[in-house]
Protein backbone atom coordinates (compact mmCIF):
# COMPACT_ATOMS: atom_id res chain seq x y z
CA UNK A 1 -34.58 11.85 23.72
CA UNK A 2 -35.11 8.99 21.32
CA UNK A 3 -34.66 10.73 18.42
CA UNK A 4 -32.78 14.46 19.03
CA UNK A 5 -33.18 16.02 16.12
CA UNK A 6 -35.53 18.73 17.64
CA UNK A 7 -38.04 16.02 18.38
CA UNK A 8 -40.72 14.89 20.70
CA UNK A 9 -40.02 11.94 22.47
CA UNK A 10 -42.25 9.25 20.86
CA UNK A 11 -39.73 9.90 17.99
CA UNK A 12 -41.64 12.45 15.84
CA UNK A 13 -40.44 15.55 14.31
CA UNK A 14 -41.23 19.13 15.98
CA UNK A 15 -40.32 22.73 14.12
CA UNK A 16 -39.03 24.20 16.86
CA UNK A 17 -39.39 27.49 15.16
CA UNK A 18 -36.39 29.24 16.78
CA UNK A 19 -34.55 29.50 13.55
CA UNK A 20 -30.85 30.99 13.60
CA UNK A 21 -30.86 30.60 17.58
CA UNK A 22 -31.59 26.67 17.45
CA UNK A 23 -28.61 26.33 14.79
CA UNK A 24 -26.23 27.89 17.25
CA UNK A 25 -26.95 26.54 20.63
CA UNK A 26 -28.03 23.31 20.56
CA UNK A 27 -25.00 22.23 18.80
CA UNK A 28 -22.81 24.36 21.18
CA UNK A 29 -24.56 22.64 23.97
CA UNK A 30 -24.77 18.96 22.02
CA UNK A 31 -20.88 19.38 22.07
CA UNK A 32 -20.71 20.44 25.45
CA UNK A 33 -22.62 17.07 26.90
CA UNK A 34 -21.17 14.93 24.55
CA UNK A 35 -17.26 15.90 25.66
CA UNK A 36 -18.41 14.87 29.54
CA UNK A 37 -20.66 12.22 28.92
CA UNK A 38 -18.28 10.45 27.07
CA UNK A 39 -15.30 11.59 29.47
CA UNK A 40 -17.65 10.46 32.20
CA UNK A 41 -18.37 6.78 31.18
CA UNK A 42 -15.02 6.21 29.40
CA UNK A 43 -13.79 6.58 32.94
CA UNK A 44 -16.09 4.58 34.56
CA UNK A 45 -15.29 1.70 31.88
CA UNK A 46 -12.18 1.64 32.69
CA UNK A 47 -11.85 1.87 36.34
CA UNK A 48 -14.34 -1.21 36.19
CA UNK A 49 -12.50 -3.34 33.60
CA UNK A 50 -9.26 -2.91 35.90
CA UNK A 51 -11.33 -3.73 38.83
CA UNK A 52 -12.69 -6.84 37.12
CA UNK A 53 -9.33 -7.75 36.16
CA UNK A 54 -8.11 -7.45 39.63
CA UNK A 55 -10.95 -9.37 41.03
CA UNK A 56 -9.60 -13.36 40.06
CA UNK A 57 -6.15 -12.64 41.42
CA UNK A 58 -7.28 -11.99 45.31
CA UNK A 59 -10.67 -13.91 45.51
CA UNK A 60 -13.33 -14.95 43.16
CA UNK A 61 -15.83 -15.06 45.03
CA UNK A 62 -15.30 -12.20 47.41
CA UNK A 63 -17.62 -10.17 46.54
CA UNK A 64 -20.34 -11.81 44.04
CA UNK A 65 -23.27 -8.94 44.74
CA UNK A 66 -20.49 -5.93 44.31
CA UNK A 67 -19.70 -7.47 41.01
CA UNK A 68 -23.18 -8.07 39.95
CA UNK A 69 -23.77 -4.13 40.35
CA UNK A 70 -20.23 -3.57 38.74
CA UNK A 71 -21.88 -5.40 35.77
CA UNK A 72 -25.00 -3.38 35.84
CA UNK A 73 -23.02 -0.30 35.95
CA UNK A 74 -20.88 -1.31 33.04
CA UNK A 75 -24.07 -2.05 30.82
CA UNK A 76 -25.62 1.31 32.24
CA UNK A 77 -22.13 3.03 30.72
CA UNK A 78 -22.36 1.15 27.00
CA UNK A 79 -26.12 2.02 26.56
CA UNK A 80 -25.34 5.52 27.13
CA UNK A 81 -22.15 5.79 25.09
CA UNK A 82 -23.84 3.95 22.44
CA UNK A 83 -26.68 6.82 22.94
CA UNK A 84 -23.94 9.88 22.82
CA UNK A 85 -23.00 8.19 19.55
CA UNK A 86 -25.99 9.00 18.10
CA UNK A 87 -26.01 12.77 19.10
CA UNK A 88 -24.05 14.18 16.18
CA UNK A 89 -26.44 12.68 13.80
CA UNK A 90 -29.36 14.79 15.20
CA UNK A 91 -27.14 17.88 15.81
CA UNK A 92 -25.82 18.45 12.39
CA UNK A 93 -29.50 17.90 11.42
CA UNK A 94 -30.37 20.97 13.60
CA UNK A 95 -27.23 22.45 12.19
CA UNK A 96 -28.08 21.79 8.82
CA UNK A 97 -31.99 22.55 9.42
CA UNK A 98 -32.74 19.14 7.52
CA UNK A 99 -31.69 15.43 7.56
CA UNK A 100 -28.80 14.88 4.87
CA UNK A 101 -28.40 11.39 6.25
CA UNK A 102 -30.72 9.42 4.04
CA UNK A 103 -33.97 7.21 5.10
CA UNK A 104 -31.84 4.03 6.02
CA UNK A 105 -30.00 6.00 8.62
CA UNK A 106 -32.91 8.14 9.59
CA UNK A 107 -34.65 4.57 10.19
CA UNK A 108 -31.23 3.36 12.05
CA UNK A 109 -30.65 5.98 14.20
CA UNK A 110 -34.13 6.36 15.40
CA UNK A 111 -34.13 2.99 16.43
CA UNK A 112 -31.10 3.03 17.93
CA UNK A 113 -31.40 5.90 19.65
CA UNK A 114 -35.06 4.52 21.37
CA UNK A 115 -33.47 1.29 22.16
CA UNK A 116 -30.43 3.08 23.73
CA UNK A 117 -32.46 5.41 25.98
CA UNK A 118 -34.75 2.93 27.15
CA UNK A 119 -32.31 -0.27 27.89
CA UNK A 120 -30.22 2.89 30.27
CA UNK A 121 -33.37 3.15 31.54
CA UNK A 122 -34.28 -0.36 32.30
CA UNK A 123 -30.68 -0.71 33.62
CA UNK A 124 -31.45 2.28 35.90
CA UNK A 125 -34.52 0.27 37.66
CA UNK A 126 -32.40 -3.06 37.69
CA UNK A 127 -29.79 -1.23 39.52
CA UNK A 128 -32.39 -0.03 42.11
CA UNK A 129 -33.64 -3.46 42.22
CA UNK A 130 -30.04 -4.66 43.02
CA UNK A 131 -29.04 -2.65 45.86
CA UNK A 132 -32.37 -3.26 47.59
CA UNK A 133 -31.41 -6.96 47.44
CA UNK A 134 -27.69 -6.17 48.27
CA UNK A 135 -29.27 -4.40 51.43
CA UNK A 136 -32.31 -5.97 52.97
CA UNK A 137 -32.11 -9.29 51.35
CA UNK A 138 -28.28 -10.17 51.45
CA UNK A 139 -28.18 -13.89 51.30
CA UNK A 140 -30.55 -14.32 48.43
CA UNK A 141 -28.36 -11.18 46.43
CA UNK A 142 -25.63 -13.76 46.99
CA UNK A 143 -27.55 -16.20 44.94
CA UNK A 144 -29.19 -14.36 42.39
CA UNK A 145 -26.99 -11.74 41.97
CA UNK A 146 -23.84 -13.51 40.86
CA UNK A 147 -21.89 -12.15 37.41
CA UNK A 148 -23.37 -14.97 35.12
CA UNK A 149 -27.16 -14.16 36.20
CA UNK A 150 -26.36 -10.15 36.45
CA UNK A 151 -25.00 -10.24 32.68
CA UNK A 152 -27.66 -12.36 31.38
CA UNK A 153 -30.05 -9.67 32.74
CA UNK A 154 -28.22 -6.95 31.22
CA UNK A 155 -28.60 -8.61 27.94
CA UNK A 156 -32.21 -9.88 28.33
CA UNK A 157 -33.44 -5.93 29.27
CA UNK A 158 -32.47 -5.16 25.51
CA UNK A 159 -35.50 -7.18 24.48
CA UNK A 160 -38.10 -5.06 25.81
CA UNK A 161 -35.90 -1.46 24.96
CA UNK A 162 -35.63 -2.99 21.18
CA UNK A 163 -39.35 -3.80 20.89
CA UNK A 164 -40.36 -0.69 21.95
CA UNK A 165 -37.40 0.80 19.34
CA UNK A 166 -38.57 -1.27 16.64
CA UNK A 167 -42.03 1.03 15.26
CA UNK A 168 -39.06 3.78 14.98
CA UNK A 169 -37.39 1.33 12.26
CA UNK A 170 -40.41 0.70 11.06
CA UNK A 171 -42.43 3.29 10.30
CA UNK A 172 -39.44 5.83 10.38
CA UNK A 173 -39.12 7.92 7.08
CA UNK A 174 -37.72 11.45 5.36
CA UNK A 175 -40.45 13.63 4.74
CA UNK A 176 -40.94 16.69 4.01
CA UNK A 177 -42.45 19.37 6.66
CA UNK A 178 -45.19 22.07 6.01
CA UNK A 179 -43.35 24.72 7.21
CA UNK A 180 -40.51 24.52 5.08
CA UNK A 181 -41.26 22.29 1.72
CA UNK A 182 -37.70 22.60 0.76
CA UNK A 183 -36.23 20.69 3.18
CA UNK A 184 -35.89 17.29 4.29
CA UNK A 185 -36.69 15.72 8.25
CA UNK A 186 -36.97 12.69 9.55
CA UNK A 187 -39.91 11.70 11.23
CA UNK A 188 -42.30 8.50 11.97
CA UNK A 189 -46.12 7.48 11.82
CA UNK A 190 -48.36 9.23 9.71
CA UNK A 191 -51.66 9.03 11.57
CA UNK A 192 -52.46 11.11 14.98
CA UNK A 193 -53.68 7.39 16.92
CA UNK A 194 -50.23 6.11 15.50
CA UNK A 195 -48.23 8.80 17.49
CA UNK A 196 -50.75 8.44 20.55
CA UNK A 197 -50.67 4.72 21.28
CA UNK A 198 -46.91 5.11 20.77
CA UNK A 199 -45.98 7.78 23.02
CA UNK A 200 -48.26 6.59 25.74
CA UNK A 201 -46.83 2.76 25.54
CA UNK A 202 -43.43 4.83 25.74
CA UNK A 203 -44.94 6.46 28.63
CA UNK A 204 -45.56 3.78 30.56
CA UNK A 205 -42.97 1.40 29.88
CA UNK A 206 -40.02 3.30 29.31
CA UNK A 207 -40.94 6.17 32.31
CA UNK A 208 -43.65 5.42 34.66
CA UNK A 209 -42.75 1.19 35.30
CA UNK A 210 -38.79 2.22 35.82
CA UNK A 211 -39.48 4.96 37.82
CA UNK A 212 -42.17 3.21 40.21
CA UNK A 213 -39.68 0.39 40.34
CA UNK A 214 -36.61 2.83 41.78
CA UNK A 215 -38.95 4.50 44.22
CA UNK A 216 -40.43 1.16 45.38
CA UNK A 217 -36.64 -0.12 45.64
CA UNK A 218 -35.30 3.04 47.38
CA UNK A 219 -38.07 2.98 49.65
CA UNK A 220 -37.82 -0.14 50.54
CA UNK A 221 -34.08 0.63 51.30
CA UNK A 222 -34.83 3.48 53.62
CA UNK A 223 -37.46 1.54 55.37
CA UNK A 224 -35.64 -1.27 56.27
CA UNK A 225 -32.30 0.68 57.10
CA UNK A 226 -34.95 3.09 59.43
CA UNK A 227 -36.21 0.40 61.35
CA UNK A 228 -32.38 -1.34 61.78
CA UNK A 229 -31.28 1.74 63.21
CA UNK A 230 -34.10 2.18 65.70
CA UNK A 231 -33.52 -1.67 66.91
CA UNK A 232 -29.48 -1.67 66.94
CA UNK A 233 -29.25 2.06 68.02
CA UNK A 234 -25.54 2.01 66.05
CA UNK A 235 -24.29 5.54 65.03
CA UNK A 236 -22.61 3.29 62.07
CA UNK A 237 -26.20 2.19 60.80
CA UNK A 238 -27.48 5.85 61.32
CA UNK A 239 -24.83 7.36 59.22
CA UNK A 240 -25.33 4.85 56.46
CA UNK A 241 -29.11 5.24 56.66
CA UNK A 242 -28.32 9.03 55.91
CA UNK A 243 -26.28 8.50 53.16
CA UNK A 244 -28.40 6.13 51.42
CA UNK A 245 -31.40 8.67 51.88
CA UNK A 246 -29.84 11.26 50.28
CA UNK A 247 -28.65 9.46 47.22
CA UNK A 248 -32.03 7.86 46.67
CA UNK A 249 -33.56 10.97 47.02
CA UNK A 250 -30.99 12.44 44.71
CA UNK A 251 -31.19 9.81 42.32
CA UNK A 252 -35.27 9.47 41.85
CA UNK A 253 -35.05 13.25 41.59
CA UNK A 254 -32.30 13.05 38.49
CA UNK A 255 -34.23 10.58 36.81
CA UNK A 256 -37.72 12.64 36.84
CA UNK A 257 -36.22 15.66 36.07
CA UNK A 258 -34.36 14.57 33.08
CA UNK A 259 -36.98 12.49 31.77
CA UNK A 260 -40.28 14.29 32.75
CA UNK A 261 -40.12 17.10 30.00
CA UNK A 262 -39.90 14.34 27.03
CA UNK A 263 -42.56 12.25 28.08
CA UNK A 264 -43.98 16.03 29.42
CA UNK A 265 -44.02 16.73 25.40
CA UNK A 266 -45.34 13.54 24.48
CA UNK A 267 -48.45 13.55 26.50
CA UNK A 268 -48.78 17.47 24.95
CA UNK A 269 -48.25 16.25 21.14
CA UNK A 270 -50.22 13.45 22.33
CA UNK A 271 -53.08 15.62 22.74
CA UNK A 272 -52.79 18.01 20.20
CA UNK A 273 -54.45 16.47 17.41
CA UNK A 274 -53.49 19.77 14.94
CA UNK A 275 -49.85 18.94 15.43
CA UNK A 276 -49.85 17.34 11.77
CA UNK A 277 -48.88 14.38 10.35
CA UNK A 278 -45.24 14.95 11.20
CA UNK A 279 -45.58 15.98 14.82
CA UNK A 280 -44.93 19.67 14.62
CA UNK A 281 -45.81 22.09 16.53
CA UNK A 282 -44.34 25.69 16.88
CA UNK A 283 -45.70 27.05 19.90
CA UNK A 284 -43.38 24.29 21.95
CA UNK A 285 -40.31 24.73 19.84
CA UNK A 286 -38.66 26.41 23.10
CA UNK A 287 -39.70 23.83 25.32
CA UNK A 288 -39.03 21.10 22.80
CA UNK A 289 -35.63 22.19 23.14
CA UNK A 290 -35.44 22.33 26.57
CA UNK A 291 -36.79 19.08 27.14
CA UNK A 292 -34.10 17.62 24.50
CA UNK A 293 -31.43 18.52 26.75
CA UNK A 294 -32.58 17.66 29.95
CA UNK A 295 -33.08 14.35 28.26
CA UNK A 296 -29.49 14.00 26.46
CA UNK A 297 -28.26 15.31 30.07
CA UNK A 298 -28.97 12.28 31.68
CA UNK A 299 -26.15 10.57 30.05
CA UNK A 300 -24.04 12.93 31.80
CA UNK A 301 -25.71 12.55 35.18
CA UNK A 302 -25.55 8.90 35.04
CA UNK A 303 -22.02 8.10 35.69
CA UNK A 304 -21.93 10.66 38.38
CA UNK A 305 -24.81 9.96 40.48
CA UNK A 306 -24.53 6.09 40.11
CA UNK A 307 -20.75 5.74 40.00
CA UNK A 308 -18.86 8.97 41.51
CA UNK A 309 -20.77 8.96 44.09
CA UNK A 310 -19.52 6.19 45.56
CA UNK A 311 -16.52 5.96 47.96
CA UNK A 312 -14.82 3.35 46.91
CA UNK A 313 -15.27 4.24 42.73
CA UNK A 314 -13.55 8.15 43.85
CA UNK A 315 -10.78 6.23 45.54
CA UNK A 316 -10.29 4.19 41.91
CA UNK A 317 -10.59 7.14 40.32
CA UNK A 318 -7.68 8.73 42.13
CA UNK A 319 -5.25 5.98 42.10
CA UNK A 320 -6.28 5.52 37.95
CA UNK A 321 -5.00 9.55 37.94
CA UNK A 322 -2.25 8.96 39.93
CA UNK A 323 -0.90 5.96 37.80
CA UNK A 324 -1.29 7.92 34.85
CA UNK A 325 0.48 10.73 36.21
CA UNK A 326 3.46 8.37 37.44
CA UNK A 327 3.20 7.18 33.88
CA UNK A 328 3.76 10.37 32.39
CA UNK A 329 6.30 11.47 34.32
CA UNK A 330 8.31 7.86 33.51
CA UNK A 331 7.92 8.88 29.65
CA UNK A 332 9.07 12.23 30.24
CA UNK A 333 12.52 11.04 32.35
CA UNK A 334 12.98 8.69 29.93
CA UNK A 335 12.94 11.11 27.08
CA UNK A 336 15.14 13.22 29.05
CA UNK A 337 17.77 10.47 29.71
């Protein structure tokens, strides 16, 4: 999660202890979610720069709340490119079965890499928050969901996601693990309390808050959308109220089972007091790994569960493939000619 490199998710090293078979297929599978995760975003960035380029020509002020969220959704896309561009750090450490990177970019990319996963996560909740408003409270998302307050609180949410980073830059260093004295990790805090007020404070903020605060909005969503249909009796409303259930459900579902095993392994290193001052601990080097990639996975489910999901963003996405094909086939009759 924060810090890949066959880690926990407070940031601390783990020896996985699956040798020869770690070396192989994380990096197989690193490569794997890197390719679409960046595919995946790239395209979103694009389709909503030419969307936010085509908004001033027709009407400014069309459609304030859609660009609010179109905002959201473009910071939700740079925090987790930003993340993928961390990756290949951690996986030619795994590779490499050491850190060859030094301690300023052991100290950098663990902070980085927190700050990262935890503003996509903050965006995550402020998205939630946003289409509750868009739905049930319409005329005040008018007001307080125009671009100018939307980007300011896409910027403020790295505050809280770089204070909870900065401990990585901190106390981040290259050490040198028990197991194998001959090679170099990176790793933070050096005390068991250090590691336990940490990955509980991660806990809470960067897990529990967001995810109570998408439930709460989603909720809130179906409620009101439940008790519309029931008093207008229109098939329209009923349809949409079915739609919007099975997203939410979808999307609370993605975001606890892609985060759960991290913070899952945090609570466990938490409370295993012989895991050593670097956070190691064998006997969950195969979950460790598992719970890495369901973490680094949600940077490939994020574009498609918040963004190709929707209607109108599959309908850019064709015409976008469509121009580019018309493109093409310009360049290739004009080689021709």
């Amino acid at each position: 999660m924060h810090q890949w490199n066959s880690t926990s998710p407070d940031g601390n090293a783990t020896d996985s202890g699956l040798g020869d078979i770690e070396r192989v297929l994380v990096p197989i599978l690193d490569v794997l979610i890197l390719v679409l995760g960046v595919s995946g975003h790239s395209m979103v960035v694009v389709i909503l720069c030419k969307r936010r380029r085509g908004t001033p020509g027709s009407s400014p002020q069309s459609s304030v709340t859609g660009t609010g969220t179109d905002i959201l959704l473009l910071a939700l896309s740079a925090a987790d490119l930003l993340l993928l561009s961390m990756l290949p750090f951690h996986t030619s450490a795994i590779a490499l079965q050491g850190w060859p990177f030094g301690d300023v970019m052991c100290r950098l990319v663990g902070f980085l890499g927190s700050a990262c996963s935890s503003a996509s996560v903050f965006t995550l909740a402020a998205l939630a928050v946003s289409r509750y408003l868009t739905v049930v409270k319409p005329a005040k998302a008018y007001f307080l969901l125009s671009p100018k307050r939307v980007s300011l609180i896409a910027c403020l949410l790295w505050i809280p996601a770089c204070g909870l980073a900065s401990p990585q830059l901190v106390f981040r260093s290259v050490g040198t693990p028990k197991s194998t004295p001959d090679a170099l990790i990176c790793f933070s805090f050096l005390s068991h309390r250090g590691q336990m007020i940490y990955g509980l404070v991660h806990f809470l903020v960067a897990f529990l808050l967001p995810l109570f605060t998408i439930a709460v909005a989603y909720v809130g969503i179906y409620i009101f959308l439940w008790v519309s249909r029931h008093q207008a009796r229109a098939p329209q409303v009923e349809r949409y109220q079915s739609r919007v259930t099975q997203t939410s459900a979808m999307l609370v579902l993605a975001f606890t089972v892609c985060w759960l095993p991290s913070y899952g392994l945090t609570l466990a290193l938490v409370a295993d007091e012989t895991s050593g001052a670097t956070g190691s601990s064998p006997r969950y080097g195969p979950f460790s790994v598992f719970a890495r990639l369901m973490a680094t996975s949600s940077t490939v489910v994020n574009p498609i569960l918040y963004v190709l999901m929707s209607q109108k963003f599959r309908e850019d996405l064709v015409k976008l493939f469509k121009k580019r094909r018309s493109e093409d086939n310009g360049v290739v009759a004009m080689a021709a000619a």
